[in-house]
N, C-alpha and C. Protein backbone atom coordinates (compact mmCIF):
# COMPACT_ATOMS: atom_id res chain seq x y z
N UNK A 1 15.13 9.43 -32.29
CA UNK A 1 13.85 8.97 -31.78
C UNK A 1 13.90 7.45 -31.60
N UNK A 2 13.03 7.31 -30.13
CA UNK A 2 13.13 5.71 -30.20
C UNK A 2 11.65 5.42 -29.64
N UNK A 3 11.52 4.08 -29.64
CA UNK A 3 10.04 3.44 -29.35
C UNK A 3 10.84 3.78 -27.44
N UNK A 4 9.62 4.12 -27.16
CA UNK A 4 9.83 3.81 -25.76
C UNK A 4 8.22 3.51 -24.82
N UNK A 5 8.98 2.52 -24.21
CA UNK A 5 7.67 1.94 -23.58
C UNK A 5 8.00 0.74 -22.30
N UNK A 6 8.00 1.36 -21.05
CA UNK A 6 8.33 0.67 -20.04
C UNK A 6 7.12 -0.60 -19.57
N UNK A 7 8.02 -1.72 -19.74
CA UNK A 7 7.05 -2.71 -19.50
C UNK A 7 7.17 -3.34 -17.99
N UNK A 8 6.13 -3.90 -17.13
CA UNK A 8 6.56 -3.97 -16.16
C UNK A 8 6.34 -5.30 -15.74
N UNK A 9 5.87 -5.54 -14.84
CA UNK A 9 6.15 -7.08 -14.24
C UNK A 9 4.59 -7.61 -13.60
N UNK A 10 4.24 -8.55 -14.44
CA UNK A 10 2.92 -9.44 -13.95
C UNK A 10 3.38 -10.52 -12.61
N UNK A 11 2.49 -9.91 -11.91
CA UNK A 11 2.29 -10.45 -10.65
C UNK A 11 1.71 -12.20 -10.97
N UNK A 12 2.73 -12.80 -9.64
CA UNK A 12 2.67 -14.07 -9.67
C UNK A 12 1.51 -14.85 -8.81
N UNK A 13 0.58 -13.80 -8.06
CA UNK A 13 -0.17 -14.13 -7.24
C UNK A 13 -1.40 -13.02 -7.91
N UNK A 14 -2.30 -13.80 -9.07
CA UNK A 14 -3.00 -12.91 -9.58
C UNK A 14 -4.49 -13.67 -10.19
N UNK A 15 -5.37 -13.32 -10.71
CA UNK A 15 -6.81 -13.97 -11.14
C UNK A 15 -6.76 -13.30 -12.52
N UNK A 16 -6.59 -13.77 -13.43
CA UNK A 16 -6.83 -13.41 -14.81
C UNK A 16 -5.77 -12.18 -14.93
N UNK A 17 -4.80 -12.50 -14.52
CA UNK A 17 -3.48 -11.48 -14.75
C UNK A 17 -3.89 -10.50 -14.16
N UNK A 18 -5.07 -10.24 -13.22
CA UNK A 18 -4.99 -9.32 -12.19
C UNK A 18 -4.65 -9.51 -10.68
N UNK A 19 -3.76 -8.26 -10.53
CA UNK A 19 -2.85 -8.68 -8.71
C UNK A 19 -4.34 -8.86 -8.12
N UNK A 20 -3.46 -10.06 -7.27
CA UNK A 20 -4.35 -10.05 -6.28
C UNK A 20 -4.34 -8.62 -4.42
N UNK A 21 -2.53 -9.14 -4.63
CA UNK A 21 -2.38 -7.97 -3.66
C UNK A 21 -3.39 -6.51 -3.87
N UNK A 22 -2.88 -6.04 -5.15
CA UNK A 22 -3.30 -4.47 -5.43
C UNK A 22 -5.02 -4.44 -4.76
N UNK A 23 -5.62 -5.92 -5.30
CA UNK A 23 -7.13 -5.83 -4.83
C UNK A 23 -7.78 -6.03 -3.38
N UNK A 24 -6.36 -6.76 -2.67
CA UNK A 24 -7.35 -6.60 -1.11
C UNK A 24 -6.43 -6.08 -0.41
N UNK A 25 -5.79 -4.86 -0.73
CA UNK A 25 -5.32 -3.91 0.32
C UNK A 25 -6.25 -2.92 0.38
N UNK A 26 -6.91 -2.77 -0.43
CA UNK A 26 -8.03 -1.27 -0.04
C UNK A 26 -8.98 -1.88 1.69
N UNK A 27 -9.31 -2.92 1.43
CA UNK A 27 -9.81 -3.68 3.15
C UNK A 27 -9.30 -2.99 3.94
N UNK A 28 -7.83 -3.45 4.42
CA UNK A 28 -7.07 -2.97 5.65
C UNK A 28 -6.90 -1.23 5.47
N UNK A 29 -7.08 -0.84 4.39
CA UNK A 29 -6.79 0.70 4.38
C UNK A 29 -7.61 1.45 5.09
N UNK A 30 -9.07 1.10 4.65
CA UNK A 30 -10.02 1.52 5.26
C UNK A 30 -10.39 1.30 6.29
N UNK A 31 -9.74 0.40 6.74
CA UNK A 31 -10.84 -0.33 8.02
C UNK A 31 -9.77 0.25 8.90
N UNK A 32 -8.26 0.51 8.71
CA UNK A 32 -7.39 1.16 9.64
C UNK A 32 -7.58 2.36 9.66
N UNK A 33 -7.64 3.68 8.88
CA UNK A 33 -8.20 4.73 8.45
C UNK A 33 -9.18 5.08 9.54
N UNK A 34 -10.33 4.28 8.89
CA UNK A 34 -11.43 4.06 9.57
C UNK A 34 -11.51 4.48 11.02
N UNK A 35 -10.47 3.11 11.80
CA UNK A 35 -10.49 3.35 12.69
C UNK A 35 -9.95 4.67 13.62
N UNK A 36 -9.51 5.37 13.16
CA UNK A 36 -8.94 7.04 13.53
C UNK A 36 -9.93 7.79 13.41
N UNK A 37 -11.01 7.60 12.24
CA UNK A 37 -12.09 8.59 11.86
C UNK A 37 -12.97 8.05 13.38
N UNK A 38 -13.16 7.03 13.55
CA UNK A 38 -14.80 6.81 14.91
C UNK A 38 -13.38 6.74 16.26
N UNK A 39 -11.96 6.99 16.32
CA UNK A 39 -11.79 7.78 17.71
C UNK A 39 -11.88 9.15 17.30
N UNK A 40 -11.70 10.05 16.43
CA UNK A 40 -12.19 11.31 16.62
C UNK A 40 -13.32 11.57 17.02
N UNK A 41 -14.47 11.11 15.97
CA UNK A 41 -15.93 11.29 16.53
C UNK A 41 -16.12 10.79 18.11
N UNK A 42 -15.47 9.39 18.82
CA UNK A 42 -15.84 9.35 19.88
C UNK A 42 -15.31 10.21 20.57
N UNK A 43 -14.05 11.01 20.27
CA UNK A 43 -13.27 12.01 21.43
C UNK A 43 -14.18 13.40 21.34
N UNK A 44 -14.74 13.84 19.96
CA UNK A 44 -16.04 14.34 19.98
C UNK A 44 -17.70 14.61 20.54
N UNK A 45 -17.49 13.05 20.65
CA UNK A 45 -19.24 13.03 21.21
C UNK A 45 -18.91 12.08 22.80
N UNK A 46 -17.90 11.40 22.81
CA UNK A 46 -17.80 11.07 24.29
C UNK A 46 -18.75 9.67 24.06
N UNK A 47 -19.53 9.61 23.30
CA UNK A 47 -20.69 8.07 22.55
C UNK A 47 -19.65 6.98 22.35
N UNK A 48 -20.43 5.67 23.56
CA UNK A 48 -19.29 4.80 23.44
C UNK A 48 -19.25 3.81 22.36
N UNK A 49 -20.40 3.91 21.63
CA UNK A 49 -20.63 3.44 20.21
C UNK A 49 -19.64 3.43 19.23
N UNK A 50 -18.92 5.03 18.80
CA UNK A 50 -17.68 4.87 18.39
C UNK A 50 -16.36 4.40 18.53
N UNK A 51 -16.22 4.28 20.20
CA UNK A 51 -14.83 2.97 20.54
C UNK A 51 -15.19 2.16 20.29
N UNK A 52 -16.56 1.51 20.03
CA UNK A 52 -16.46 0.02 20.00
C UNK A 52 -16.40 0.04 18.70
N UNK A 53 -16.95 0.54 18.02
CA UNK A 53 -16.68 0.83 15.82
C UNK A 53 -15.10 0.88 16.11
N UNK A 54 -13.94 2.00 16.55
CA UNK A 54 -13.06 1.67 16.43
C UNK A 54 -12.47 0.26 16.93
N UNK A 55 -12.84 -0.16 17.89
CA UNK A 55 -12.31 -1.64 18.46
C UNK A 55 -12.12 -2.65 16.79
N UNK A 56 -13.47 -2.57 16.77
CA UNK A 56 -13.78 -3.71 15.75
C UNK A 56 -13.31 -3.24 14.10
N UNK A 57 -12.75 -1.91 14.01
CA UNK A 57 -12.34 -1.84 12.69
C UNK A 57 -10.91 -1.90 12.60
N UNK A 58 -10.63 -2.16 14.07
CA UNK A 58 -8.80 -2.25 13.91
C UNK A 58 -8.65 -4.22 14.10
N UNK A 59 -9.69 -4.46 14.70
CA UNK A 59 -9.67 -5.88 14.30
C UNK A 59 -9.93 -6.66 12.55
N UNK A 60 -11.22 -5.88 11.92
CA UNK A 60 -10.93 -6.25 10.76
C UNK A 60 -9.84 -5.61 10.16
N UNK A 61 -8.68 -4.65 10.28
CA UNK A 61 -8.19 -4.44 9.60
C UNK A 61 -6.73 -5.18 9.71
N UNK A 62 -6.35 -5.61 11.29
CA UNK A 62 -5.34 -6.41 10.96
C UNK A 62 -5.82 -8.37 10.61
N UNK A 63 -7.17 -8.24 10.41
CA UNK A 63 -6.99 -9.74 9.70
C UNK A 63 -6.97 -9.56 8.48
N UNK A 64 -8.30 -8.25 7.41
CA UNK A 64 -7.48 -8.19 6.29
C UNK A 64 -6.04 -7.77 5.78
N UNK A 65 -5.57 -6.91 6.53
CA UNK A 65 -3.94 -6.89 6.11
C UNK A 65 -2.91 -8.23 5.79
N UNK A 66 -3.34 -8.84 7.03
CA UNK A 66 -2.93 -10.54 6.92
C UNK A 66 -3.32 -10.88 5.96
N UNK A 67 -4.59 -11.15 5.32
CA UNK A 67 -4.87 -11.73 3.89
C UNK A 67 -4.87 -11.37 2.97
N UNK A 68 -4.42 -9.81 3.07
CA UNK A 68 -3.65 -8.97 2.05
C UNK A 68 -2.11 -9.32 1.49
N UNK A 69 -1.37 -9.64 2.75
CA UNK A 69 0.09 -9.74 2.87
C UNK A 69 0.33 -11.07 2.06
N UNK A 70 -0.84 -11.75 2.04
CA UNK A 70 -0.30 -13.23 1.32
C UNK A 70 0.03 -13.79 -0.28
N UNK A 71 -0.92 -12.76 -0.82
CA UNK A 71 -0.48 -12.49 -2.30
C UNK A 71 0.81 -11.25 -2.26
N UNK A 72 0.95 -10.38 -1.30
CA UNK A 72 1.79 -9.14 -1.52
C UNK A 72 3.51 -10.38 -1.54
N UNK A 73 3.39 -11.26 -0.61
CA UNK A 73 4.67 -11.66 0.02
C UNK A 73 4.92 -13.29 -1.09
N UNK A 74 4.15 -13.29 -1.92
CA UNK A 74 4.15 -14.51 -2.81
C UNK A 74 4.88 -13.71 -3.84
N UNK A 75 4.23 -12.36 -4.68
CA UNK A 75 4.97 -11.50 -5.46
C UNK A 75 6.48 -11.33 -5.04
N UNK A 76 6.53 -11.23 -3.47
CA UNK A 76 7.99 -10.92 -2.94
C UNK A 76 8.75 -11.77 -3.38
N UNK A 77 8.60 -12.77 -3.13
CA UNK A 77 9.44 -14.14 -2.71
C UNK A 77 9.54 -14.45 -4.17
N UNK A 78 8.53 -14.49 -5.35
CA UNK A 78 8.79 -15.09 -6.49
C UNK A 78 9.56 -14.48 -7.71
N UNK A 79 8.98 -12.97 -7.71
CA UNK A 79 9.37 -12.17 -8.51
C UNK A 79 10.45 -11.57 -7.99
N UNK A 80 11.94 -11.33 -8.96
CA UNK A 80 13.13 -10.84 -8.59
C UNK A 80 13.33 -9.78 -8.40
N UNK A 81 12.38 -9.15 -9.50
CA UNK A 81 12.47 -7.40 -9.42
C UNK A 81 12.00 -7.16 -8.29
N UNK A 82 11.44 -7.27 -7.42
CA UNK A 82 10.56 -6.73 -6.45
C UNK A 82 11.68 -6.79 -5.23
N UNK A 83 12.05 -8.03 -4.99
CA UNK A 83 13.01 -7.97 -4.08
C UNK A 83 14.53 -7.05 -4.30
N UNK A 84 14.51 -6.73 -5.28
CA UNK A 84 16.06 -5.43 -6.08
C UNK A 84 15.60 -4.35 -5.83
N UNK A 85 14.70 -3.98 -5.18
CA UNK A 85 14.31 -2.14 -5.39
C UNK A 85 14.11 -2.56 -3.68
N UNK A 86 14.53 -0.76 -3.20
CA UNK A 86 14.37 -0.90 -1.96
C UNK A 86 13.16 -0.44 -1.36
N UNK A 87 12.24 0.22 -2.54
CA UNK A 87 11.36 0.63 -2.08
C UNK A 87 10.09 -1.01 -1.22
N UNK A 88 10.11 -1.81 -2.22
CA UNK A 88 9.88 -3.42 -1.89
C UNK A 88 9.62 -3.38 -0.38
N UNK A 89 11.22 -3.18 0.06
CA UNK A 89 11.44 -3.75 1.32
C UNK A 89 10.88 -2.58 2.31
N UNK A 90 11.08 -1.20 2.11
CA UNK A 90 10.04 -0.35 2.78
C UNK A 90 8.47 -0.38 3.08
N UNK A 91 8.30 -1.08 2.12
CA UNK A 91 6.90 -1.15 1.95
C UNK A 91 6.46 -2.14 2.85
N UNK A 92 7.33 -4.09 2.74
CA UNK A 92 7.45 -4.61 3.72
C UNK A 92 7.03 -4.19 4.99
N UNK A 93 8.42 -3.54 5.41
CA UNK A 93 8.54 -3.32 6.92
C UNK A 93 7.50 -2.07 7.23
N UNK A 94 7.04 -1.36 6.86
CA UNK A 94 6.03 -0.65 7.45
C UNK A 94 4.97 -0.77 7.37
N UNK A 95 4.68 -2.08 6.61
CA UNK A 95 2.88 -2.70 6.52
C UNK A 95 3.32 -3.41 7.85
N UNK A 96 4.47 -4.44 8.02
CA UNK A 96 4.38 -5.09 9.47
C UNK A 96 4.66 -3.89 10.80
N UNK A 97 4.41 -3.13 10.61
CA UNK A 97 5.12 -2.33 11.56
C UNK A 97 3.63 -1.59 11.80
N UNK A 98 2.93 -1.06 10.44
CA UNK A 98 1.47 -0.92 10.78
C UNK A 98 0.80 -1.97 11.63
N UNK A 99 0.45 -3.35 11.15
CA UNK A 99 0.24 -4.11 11.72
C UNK A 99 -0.05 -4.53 13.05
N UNK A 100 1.95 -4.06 13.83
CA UNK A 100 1.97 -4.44 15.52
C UNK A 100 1.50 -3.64 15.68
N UNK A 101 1.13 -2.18 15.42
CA UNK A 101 0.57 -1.12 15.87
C UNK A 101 -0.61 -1.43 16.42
N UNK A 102 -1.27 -1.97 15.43
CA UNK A 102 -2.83 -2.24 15.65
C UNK A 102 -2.82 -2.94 16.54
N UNK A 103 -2.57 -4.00 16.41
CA UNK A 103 -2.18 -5.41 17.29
C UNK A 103 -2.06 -4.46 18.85
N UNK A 104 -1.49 -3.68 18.82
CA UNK A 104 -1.01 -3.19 20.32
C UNK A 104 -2.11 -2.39 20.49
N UNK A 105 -2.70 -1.55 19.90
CA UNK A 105 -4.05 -0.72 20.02
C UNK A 105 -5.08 -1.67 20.06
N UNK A 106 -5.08 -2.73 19.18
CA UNK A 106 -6.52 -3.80 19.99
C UNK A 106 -6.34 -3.96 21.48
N UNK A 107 -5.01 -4.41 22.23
CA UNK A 107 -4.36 -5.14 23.13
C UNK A 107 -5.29 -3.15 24.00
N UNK A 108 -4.72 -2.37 23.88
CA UNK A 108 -5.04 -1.09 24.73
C UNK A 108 -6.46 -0.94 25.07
N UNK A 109 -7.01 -1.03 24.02
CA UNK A 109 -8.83 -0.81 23.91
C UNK A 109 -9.43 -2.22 24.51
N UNK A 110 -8.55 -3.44 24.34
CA UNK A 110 -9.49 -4.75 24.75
C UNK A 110 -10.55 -4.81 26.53
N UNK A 111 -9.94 -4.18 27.13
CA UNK A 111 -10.51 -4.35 28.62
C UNK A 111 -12.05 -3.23 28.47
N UNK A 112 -11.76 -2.13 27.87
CA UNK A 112 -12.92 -1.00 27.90
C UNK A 112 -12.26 -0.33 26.50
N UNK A 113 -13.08 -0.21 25.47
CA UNK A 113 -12.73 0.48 24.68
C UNK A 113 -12.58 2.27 24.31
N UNK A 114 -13.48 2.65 25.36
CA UNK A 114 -13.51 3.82 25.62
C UNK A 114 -12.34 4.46 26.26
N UNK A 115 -12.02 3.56 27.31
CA UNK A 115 -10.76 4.43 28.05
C UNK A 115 -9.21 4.14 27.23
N UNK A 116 -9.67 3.17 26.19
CA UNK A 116 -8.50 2.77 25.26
C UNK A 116 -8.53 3.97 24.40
N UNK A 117 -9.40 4.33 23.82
CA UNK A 117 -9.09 5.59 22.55
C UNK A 117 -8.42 6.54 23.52
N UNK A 118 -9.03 7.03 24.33
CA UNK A 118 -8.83 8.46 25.40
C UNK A 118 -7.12 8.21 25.76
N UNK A 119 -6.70 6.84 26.04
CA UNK A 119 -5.26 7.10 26.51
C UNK A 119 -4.37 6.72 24.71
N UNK A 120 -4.12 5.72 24.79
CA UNK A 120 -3.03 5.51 23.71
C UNK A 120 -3.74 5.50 22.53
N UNK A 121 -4.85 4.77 22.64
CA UNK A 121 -5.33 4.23 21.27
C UNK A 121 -5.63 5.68 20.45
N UNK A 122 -5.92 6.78 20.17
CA UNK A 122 -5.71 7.54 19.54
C UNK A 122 -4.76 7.90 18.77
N UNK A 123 -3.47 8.16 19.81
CA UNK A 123 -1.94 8.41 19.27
C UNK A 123 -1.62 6.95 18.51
N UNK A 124 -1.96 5.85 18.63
CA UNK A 124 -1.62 4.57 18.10
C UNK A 124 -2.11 4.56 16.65
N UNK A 125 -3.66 4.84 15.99
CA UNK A 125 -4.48 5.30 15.29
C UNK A 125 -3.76 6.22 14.49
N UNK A 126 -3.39 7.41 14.72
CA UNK A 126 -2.84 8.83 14.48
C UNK A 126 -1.02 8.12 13.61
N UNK A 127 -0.67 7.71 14.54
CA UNK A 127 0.62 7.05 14.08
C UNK A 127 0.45 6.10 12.98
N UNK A 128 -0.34 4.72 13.10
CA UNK A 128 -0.60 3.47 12.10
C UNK A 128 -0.84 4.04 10.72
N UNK A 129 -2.01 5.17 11.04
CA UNK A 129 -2.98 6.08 9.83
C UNK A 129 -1.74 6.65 8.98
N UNK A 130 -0.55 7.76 9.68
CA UNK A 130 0.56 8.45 8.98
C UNK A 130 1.26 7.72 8.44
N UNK A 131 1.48 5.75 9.19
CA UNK A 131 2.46 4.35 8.33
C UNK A 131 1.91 4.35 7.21
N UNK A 132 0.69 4.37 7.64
CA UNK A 132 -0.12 3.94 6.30
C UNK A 132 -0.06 4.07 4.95
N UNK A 133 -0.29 5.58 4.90
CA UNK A 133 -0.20 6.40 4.05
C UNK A 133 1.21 6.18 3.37
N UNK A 134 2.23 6.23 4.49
CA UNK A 134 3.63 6.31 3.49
C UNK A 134 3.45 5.18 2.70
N UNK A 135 3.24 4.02 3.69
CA UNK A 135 3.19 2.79 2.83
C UNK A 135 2.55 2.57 1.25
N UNK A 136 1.24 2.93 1.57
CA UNK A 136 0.52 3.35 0.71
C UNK A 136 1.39 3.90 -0.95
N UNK A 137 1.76 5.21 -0.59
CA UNK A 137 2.43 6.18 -1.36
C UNK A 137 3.73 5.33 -2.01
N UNK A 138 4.40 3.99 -1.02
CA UNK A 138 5.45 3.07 -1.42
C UNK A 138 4.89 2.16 -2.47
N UNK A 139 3.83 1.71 -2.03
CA UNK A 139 3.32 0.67 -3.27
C UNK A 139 2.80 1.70 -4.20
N UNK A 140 2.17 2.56 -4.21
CA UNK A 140 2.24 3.41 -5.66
C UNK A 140 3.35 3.16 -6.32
N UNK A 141 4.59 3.59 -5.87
CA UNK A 141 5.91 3.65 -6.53
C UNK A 141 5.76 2.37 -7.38
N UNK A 142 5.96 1.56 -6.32
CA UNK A 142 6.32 0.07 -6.90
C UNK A 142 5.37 -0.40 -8.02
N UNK A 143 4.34 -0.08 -8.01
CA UNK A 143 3.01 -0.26 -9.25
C UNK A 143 2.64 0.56 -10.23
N UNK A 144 3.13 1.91 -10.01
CA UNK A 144 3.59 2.84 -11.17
C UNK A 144 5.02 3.24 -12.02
N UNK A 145 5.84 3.29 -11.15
CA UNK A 145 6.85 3.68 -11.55
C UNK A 145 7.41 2.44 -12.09
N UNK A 146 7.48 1.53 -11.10
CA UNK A 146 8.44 0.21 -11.42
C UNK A 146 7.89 -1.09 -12.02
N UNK A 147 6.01 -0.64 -11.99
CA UNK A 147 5.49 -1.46 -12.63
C UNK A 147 5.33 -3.33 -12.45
N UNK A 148 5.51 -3.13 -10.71
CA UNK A 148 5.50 -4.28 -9.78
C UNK A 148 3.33 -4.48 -10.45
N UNK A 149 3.56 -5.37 -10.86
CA UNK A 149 1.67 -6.20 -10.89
C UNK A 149 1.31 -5.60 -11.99
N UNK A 150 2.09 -5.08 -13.18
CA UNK A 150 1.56 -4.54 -14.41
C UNK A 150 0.86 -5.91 -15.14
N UNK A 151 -0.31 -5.43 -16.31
CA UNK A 151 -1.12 -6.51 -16.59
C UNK A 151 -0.54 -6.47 -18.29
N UNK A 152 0.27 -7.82 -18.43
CA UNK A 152 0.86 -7.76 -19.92
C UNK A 152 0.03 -8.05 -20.72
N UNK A 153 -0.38 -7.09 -22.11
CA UNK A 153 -1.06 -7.00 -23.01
C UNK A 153 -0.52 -7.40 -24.01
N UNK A 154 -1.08 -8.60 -24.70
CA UNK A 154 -0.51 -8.84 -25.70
C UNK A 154 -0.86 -9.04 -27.34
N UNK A 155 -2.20 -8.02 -27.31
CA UNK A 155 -3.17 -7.99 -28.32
C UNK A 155 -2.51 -6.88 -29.19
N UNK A 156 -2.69 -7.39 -30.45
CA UNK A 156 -2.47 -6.37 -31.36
C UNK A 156 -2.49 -4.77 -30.83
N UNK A 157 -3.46 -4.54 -30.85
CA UNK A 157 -3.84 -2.75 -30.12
C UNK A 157 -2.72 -2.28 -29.15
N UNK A 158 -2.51 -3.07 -28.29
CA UNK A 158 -1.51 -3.00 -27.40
C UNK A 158 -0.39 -1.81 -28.32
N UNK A 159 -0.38 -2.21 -29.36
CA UNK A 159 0.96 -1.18 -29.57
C UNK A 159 0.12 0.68 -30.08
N UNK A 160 -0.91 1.06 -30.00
CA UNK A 160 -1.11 1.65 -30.36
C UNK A 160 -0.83 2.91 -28.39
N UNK A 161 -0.72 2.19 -27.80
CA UNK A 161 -0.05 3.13 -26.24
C UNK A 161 1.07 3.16 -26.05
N UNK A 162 2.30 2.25 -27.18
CA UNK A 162 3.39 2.93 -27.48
C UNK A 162 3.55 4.09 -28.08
N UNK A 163 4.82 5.24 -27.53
CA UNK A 163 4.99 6.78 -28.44
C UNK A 163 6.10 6.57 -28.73
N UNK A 164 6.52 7.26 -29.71
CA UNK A 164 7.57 7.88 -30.16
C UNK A 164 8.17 8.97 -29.37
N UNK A 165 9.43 9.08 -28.26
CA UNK A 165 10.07 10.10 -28.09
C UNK A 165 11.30 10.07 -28.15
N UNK A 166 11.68 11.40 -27.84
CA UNK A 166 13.51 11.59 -27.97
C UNK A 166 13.93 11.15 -26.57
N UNK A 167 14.63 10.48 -26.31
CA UNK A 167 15.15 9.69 -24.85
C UNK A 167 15.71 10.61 -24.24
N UNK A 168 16.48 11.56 -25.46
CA UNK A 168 16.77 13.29 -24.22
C UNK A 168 15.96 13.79 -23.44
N UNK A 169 15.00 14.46 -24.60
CA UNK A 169 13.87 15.17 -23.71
C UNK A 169 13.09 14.70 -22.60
N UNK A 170 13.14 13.28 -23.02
CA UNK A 170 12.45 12.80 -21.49
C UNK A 170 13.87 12.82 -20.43
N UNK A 171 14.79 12.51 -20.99
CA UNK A 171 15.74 12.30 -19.95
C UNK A 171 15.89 14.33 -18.90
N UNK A 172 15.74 15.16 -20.15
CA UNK A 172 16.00 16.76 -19.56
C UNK A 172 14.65 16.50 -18.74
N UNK A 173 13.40 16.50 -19.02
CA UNK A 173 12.26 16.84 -18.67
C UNK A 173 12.15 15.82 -16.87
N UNK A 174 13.16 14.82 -16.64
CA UNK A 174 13.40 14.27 -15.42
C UNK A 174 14.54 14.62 -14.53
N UNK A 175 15.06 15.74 -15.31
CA UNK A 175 16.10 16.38 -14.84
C UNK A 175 17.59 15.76 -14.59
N UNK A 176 17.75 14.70 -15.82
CA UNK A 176 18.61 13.99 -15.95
C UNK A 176 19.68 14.19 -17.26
N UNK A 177 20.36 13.91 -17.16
CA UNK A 177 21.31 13.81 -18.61
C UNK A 177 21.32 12.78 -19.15
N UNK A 178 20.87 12.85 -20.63
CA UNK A 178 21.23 11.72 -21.42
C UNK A 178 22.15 10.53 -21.45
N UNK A 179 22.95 10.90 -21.20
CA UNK A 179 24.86 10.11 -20.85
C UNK A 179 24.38 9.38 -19.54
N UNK A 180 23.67 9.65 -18.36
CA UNK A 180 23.79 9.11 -17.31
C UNK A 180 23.03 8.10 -16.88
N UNK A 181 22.71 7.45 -17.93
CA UNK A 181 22.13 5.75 -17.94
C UNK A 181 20.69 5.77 -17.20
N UNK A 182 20.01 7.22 -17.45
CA UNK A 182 18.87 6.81 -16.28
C UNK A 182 17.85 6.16 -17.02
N UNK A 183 17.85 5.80 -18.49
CA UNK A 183 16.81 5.96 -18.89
C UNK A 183 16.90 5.14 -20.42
């Protein structure tokens, strides 16, 4: 039996040891999201009310992403661990890759927003929305598993969310072997 207890890494771009990243990516999530939910309803109701809701939620969402990216890419650049895992760099390239998306779906919808959802801007939406998500599902990794923006506790109590286990059983129960350094 051993103490086991994975500690992870306090973010260098944070307000009272809380990430700042983790807190203004929900903005761009929604507001990109968003924008897929009001082109359905407009491909629904044909109401040009909803292209222009989508227009303007793919605009707030690539300025908050931008002011999202600035604490995300301070963590990058400062902290080592972050840049050693490849998930990091996935996460990177498909927030910028969400990004031009939008950028190119504002650029589609800018002249008439209506005839923008009806041709590309939907499939653009449909596509950014599926980046998203992976992306999304990437920074989970990196903030659960690997413990990218964990908040170090250093109060007495703190040790009472350490356990006691056998490093096997967790190692069988991950479908790993003991011997094979995963753990």
């Amino acid at each position: 039996m051993g103490r086991y207890h994975r500690h992870g890494v306090q973010s260098t771009a944070a307000i009272a040891g809380h990430p700042l990243h983790h807190m203004l990516i929900v903005f761009p999530v929604a507001f990109l999201i968003g924008a897929l939910g009001t082109d359905i309803v407009f491909m629904a109701t044909q109401d040009q009310f909803w292209a222009q809701c989508s227009y303007w939620l793919l605009i707030a969402g690539i300025v908050t992403a931008l002011v999202a990216a600035v604490p995300g890419m301070i963590d990058f650049v400062t902290i080592d661990r972050v840049r050693n895992i490849w998930i990091s760099w996935a996460h990177m390239v498909d927030n910028l890759v969400v990004v031009a998306l939008a950028l190119i779906n504002v650029g589609v919808r800018s002249g008439d927003p209506a005839a923008g959802v009806q041709g590309w801007g939907i499939w653009l939406s449909s596509i950014q929305t599926a980046l998203l998500l992976f992306s999304g599902w990437l920074g989970g990794e990196m903030a659960y598993r690997y413990g990218i923006g964990a908040i170090q506790d250093y109060s007495p109590k703190v040790e009472q969310f350490h356990v006691e286990v056998d490093r096997a059983d967790v190692a069988e129960h991950y479908g790993r072997r003991s011997g094979s350094g995963g753990l």
